[in-house]
PDB file of N, CA and C in Angstrom:
ATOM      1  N   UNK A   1     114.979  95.491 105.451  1.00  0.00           N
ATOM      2  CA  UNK A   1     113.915  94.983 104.631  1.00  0.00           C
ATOM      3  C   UNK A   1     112.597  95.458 105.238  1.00  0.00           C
ATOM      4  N   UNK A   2     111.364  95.716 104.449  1.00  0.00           N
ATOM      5  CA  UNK A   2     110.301  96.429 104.889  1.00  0.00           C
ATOM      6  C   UNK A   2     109.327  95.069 104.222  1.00  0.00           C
ATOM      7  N   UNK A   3     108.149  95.204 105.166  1.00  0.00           N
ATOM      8  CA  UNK A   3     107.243  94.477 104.944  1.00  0.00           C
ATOM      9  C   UNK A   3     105.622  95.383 105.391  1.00  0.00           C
ATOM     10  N   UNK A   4     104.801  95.525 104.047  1.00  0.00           N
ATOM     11  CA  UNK A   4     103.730  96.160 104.691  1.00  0.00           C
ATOM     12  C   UNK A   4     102.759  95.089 104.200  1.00  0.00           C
ATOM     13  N   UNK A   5     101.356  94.724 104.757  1.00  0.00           N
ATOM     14  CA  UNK A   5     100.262  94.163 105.310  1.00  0.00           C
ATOM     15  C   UNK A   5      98.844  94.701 105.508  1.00  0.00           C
ATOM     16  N   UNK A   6      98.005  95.017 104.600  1.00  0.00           N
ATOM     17  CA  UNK A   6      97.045  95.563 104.762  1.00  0.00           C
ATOM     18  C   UNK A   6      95.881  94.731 105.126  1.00  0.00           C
ATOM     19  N   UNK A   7      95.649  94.250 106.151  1.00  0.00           N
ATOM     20  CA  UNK A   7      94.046  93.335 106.874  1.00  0.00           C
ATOM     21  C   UNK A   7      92.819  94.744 106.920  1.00  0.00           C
ATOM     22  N   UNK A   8      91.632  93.579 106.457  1.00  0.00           N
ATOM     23  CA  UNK A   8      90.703  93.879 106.660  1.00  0.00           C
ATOM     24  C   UNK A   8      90.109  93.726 107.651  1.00  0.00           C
ATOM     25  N   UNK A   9      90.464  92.210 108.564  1.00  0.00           N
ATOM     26  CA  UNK A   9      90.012  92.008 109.733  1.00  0.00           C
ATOM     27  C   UNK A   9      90.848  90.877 110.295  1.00  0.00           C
ATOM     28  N   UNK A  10      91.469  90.710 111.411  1.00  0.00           N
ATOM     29  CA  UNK A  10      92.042  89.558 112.211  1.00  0.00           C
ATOM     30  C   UNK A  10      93.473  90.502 112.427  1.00  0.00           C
ATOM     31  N   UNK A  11      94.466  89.653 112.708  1.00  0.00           N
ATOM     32  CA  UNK A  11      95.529  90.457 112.776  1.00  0.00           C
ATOM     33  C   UNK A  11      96.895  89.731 112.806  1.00  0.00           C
ATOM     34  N   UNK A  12      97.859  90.034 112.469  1.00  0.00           N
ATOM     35  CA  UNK A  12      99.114  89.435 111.880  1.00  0.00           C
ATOM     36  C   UNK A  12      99.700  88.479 113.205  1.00  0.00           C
ATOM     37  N   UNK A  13      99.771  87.129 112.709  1.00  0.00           N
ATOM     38  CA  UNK A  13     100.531  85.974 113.249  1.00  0.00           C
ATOM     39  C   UNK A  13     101.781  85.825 112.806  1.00  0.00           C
ATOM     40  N   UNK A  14     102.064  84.941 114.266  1.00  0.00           N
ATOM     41  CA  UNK A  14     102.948  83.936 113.810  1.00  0.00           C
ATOM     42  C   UNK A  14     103.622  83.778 112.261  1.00  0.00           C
ATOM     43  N   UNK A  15     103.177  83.106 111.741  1.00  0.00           N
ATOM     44  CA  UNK A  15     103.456  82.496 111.018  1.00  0.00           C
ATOM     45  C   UNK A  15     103.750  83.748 109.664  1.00  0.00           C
ATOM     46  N   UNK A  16     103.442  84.684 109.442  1.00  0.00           N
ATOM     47  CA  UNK A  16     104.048  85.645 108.518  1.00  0.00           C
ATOM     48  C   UNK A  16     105.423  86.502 108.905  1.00  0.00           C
ATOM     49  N   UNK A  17     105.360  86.436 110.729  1.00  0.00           N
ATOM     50  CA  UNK A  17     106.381  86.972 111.436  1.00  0.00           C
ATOM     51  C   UNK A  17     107.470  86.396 110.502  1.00  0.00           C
ATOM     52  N   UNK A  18     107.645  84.672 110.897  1.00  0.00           N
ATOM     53  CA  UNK A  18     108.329  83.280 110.543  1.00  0.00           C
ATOM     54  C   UNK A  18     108.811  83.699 109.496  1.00  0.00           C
ATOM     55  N   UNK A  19     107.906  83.805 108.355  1.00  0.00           N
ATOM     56  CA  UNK A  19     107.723  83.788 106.270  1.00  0.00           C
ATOM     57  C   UNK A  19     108.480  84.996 106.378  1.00  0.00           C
ATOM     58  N   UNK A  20     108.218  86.045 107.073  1.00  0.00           N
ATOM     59  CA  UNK A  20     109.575  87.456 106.843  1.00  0.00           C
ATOM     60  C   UNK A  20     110.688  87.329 107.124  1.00  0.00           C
ATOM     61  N   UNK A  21     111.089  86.605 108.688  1.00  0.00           N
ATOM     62  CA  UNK A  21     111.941  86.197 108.697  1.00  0.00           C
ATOM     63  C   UNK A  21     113.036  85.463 107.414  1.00  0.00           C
ATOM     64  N   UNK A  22     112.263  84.314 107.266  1.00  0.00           N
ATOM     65  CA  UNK A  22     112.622  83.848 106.324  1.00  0.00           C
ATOM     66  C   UNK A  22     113.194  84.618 105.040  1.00  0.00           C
ATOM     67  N   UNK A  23     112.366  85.435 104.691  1.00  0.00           N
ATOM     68  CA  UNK A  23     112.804  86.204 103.258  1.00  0.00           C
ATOM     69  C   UNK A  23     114.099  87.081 103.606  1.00  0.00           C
ATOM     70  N   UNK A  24     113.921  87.528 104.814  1.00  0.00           N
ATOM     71  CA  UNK A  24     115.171  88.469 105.299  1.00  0.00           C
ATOM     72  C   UNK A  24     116.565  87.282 105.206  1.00  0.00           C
ATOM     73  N   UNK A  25     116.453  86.327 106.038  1.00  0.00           N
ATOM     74  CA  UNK A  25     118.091  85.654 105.928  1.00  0.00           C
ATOM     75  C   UNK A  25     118.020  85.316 104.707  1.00  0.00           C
ATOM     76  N   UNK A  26     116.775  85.049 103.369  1.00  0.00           N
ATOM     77  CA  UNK A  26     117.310  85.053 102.170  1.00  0.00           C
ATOM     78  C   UNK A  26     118.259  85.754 101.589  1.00  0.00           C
ATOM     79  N   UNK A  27     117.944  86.949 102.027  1.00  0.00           N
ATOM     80  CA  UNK A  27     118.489  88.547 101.282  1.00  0.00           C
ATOM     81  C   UNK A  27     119.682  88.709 102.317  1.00  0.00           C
ATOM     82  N   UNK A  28     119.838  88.202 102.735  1.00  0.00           N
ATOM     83  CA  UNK A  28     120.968  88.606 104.189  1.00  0.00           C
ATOM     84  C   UNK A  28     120.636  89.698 104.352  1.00  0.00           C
ATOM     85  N   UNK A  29     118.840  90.308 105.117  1.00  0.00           N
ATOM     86  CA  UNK A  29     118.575  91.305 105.344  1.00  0.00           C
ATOM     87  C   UNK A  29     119.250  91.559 107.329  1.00  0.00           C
ATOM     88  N   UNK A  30     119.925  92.530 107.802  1.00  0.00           N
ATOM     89  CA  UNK A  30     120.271  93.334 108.887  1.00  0.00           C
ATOM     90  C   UNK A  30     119.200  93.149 109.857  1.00  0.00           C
ATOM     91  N   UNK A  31     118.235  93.980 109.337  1.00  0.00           N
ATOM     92  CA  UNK A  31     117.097  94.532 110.023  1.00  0.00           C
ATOM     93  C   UNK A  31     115.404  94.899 109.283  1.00  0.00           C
ATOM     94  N   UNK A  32     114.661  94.664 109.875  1.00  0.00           N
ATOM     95  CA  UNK A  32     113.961  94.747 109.253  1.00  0.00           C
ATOM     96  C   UNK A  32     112.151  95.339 110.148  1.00  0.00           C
ATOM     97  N   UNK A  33     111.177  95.671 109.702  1.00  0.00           N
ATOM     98  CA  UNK A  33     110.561  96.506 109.296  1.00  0.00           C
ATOM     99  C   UNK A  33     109.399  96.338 109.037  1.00  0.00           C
ATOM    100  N   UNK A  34     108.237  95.671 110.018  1.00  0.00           N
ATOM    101  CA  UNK A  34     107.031  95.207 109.335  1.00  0.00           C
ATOM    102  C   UNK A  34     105.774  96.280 109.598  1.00  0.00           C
ATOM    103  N   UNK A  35     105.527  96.582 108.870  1.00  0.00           N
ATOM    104  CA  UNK A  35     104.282  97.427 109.009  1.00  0.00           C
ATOM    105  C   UNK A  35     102.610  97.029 108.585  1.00  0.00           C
ATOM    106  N   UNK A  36     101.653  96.822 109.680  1.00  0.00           N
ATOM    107  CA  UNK A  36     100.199  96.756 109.105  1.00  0.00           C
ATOM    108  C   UNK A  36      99.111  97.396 109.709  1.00  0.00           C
ATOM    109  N   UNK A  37      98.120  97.704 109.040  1.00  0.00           N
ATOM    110  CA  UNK A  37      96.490  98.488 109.561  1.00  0.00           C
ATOM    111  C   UNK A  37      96.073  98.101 110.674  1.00  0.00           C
ATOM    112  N   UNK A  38      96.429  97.132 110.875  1.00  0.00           N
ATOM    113  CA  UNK A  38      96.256  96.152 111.894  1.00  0.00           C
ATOM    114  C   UNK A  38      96.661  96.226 112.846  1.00  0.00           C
ATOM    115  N   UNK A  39      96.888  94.704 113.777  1.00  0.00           N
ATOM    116  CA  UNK A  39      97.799  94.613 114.851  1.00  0.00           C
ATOM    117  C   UNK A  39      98.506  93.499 114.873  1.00  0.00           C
ATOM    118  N   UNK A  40      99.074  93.278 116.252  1.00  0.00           N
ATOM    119  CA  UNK A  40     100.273  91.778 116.117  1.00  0.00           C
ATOM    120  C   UNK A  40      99.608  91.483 116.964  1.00  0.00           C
ATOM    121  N   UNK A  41      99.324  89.667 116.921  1.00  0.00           N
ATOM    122  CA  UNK A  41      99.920  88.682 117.948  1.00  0.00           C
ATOM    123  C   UNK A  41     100.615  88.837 118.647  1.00  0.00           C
ATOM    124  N   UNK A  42     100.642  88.320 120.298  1.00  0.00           N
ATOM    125  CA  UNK A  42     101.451  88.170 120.862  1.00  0.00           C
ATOM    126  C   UNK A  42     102.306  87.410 120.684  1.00  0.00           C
ATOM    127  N   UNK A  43     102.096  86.168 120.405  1.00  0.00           N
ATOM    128  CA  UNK A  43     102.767  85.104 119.260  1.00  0.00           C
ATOM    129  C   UNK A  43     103.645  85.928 118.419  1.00  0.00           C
ATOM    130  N   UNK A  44     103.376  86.947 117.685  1.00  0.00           N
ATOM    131  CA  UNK A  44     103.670  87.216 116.599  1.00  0.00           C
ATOM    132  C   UNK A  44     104.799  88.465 117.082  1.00  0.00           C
ATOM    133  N   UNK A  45     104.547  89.156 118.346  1.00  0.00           N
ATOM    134  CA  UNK A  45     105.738  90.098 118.791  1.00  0.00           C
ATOM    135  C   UNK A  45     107.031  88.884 119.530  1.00  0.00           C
ATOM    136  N   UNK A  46     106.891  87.879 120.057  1.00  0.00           N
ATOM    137  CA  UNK A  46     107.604  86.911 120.634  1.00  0.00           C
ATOM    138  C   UNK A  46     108.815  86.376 119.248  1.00  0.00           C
ATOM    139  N   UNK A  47     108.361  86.393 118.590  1.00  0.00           N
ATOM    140  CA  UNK A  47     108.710  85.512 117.089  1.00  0.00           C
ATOM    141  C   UNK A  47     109.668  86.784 116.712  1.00  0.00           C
ATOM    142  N   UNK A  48     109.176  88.425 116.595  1.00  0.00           N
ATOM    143  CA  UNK A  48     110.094  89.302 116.261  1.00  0.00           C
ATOM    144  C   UNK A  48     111.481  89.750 116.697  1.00  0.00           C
ATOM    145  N   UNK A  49     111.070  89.308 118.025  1.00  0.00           N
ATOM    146  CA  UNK A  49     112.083  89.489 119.091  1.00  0.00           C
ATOM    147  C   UNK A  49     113.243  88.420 118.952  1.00  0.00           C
ATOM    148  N   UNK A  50     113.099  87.245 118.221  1.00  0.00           N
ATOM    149  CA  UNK A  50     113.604  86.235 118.548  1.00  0.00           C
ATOM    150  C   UNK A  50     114.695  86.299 117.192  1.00  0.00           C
ATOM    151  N   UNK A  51     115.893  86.434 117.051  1.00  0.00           N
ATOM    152  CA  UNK A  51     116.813  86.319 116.053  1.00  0.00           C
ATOM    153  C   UNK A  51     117.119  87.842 115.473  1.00  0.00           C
ATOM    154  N   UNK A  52     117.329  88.049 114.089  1.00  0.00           N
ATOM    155  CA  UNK A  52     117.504  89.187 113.038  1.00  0.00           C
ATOM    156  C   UNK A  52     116.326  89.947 113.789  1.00  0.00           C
ATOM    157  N   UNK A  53     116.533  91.591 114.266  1.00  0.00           N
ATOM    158  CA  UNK A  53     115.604  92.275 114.806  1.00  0.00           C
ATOM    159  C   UNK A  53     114.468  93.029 113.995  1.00  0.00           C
ATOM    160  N   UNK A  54     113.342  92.846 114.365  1.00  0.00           N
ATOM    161  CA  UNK A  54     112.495  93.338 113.692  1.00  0.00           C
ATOM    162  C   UNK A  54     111.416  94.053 113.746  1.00  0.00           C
ATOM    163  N   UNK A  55     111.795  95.784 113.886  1.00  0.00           N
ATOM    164  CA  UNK A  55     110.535  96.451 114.220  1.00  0.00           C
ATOM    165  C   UNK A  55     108.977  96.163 113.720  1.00  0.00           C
ATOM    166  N   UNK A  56     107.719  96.257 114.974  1.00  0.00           N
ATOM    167  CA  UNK A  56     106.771  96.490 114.692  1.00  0.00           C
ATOM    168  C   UNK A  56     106.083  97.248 114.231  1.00  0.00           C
ATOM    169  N   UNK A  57     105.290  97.577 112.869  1.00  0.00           N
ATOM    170  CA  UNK A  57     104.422  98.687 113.555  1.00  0.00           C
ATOM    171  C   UNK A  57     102.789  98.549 113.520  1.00  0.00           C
ATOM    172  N   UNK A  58     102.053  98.562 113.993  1.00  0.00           N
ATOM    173  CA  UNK A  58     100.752  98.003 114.178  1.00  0.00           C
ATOM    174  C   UNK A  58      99.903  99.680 113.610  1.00  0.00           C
ATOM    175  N   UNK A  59      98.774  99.700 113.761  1.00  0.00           N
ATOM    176  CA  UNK A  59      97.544 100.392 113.456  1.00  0.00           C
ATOM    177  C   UNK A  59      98.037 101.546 113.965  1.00  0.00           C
ATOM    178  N   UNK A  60      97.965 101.500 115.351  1.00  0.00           N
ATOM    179  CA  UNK A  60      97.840 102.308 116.150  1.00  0.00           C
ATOM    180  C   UNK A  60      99.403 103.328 115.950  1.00  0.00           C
ATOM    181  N   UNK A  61     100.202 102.577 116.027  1.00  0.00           N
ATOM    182  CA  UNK A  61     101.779 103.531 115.424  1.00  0.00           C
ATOM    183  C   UNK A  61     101.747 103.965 114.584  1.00  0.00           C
ATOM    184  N   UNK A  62     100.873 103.459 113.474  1.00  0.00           N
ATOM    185  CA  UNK A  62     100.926 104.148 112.080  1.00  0.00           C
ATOM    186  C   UNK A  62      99.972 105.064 112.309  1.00  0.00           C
ATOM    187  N   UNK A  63      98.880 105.698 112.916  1.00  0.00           N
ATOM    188  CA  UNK A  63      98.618 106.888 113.043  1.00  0.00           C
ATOM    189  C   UNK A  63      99.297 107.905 113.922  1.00  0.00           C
ATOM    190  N   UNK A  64      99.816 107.340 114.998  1.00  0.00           N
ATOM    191  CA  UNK A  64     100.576 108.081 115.703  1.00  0.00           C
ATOM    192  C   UNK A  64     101.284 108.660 114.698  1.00  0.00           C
ATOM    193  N   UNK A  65     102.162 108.141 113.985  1.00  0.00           N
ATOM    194  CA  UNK A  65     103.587 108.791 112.975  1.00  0.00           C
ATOM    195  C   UNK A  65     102.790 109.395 111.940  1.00  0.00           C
ATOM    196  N   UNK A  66     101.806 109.013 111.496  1.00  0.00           N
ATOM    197  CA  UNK A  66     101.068 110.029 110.677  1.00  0.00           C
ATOM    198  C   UNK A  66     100.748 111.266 111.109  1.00  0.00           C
ATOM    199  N   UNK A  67     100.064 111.385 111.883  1.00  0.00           N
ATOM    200  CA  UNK A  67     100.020 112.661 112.753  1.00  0.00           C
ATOM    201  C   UNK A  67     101.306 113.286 113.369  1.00  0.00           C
ATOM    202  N   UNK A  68     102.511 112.876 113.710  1.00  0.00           N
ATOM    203  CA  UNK A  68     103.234 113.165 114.367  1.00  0.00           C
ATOM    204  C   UNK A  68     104.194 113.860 113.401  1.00  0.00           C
ATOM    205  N   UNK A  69     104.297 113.517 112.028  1.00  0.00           N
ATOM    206  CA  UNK A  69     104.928 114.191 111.036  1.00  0.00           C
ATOM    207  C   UNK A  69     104.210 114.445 109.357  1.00  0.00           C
ATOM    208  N   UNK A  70     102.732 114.798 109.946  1.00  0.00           N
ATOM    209  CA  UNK A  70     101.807 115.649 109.478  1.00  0.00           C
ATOM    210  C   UNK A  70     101.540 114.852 108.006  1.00  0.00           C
ATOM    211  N   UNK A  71     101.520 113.749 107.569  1.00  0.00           N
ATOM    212  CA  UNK A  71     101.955 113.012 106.295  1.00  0.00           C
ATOM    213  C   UNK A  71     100.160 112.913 106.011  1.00  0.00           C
ATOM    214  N   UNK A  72     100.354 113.127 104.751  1.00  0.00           N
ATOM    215  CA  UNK A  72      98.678 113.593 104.121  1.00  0.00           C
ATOM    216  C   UNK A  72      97.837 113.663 104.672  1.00  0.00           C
ATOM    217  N   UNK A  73      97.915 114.595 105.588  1.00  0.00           N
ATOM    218  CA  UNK A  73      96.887 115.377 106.218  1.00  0.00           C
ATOM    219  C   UNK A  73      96.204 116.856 106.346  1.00  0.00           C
ATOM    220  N   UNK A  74      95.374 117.094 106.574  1.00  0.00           N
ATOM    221  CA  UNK A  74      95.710 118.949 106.768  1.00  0.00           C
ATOM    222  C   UNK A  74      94.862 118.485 108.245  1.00  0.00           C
ATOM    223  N   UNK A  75      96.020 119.222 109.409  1.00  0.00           N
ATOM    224  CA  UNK A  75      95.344 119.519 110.604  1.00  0.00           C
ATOM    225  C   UNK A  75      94.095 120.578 110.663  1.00  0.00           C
ATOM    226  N   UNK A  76      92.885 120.114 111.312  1.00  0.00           N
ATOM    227  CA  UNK A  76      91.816 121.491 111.346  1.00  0.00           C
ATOM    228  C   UNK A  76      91.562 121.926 113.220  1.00  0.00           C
ATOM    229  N   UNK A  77      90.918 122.522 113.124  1.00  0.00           N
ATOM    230  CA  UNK A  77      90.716 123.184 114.593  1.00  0.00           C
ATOM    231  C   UNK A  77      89.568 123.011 114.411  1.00  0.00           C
ATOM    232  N   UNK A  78      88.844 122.363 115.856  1.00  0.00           N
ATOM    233  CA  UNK A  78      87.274 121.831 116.057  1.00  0.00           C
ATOM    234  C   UNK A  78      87.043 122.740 117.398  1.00  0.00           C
ATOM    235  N   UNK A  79      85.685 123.464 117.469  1.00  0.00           N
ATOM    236  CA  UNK A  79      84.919 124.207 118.377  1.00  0.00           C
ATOM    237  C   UNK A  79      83.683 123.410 118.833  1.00  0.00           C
ATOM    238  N   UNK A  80      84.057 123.596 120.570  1.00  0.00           N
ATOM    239  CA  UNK A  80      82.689 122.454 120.929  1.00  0.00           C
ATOM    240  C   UNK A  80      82.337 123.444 121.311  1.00  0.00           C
ATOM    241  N   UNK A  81      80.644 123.787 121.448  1.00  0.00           N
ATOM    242  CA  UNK A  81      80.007 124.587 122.123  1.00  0.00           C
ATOM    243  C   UNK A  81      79.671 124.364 123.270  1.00  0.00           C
ATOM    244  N   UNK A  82      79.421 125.474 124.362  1.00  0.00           N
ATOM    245  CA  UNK A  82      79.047 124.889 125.583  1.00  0.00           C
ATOM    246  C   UNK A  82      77.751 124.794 125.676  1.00  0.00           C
ATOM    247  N   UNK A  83      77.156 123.949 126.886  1.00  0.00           N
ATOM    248  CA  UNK A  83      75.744 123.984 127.218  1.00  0.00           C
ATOM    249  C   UNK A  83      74.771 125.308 126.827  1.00  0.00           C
ATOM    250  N   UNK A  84      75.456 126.362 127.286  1.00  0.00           N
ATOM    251  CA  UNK A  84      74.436 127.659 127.103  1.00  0.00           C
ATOM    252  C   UNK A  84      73.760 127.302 125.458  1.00  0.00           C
ATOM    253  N   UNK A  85      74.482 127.023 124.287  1.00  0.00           N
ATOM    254  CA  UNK A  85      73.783 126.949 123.011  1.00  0.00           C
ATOM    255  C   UNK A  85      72.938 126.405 122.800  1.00  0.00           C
ATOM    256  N   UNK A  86      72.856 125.025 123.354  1.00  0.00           N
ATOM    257  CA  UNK A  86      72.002 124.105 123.053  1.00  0.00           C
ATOM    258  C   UNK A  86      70.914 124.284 124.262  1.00  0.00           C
ATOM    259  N   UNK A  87      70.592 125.062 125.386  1.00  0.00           N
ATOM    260  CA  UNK A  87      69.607 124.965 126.132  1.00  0.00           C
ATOM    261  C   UNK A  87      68.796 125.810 125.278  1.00  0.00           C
ATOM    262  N   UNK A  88      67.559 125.052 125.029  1.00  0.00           N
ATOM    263  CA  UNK A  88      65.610 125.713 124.749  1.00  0.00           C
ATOM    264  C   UNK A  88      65.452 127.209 125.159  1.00  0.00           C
TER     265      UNK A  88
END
């Protein structure tokens, strides 16, 4: 079962960990799958760990894997100049 979460600001608790849980032994979900822009609670990685297993993925993983398997992006190549350009 997959769960995605888009915050604008604060970051995923407890208590939605819980509410997924929940929906998963509804479904007699295996495993399951939460993904947000965001981040987790520590609260909220403690709670994942605890019963039916349930990957994280926070902000920061989801760009990693974006970048890591190139997903709507176009890579560019950036040129820094050295000091000599910018001296008067």
């Amino acid at each position: 079962m997959i769960q995605c979460k888009r915050y604008n600001f604060g970051a995923v608790s407890e208590p939605e960990i819980n509410q997924f849980l929940g929906a998963m032994n509804k479904f007699q979900a295996d495993y399951g799958v939460f993904i947000t822009n965001s981040r987790f609670t520590n609260a909220a990685r403690i709670a994942a760990r605890e019963g039916t297993p349930i990957t994280l993925i926070d902000g920061n993983d989801l760009i990693r894997l974006i970048i890591r398997y190139e997903l709507f992006i176009t890579p560019v190549t950036t040129y820094v100049l050295d000091d000599f350009y910018s001296e008067n």
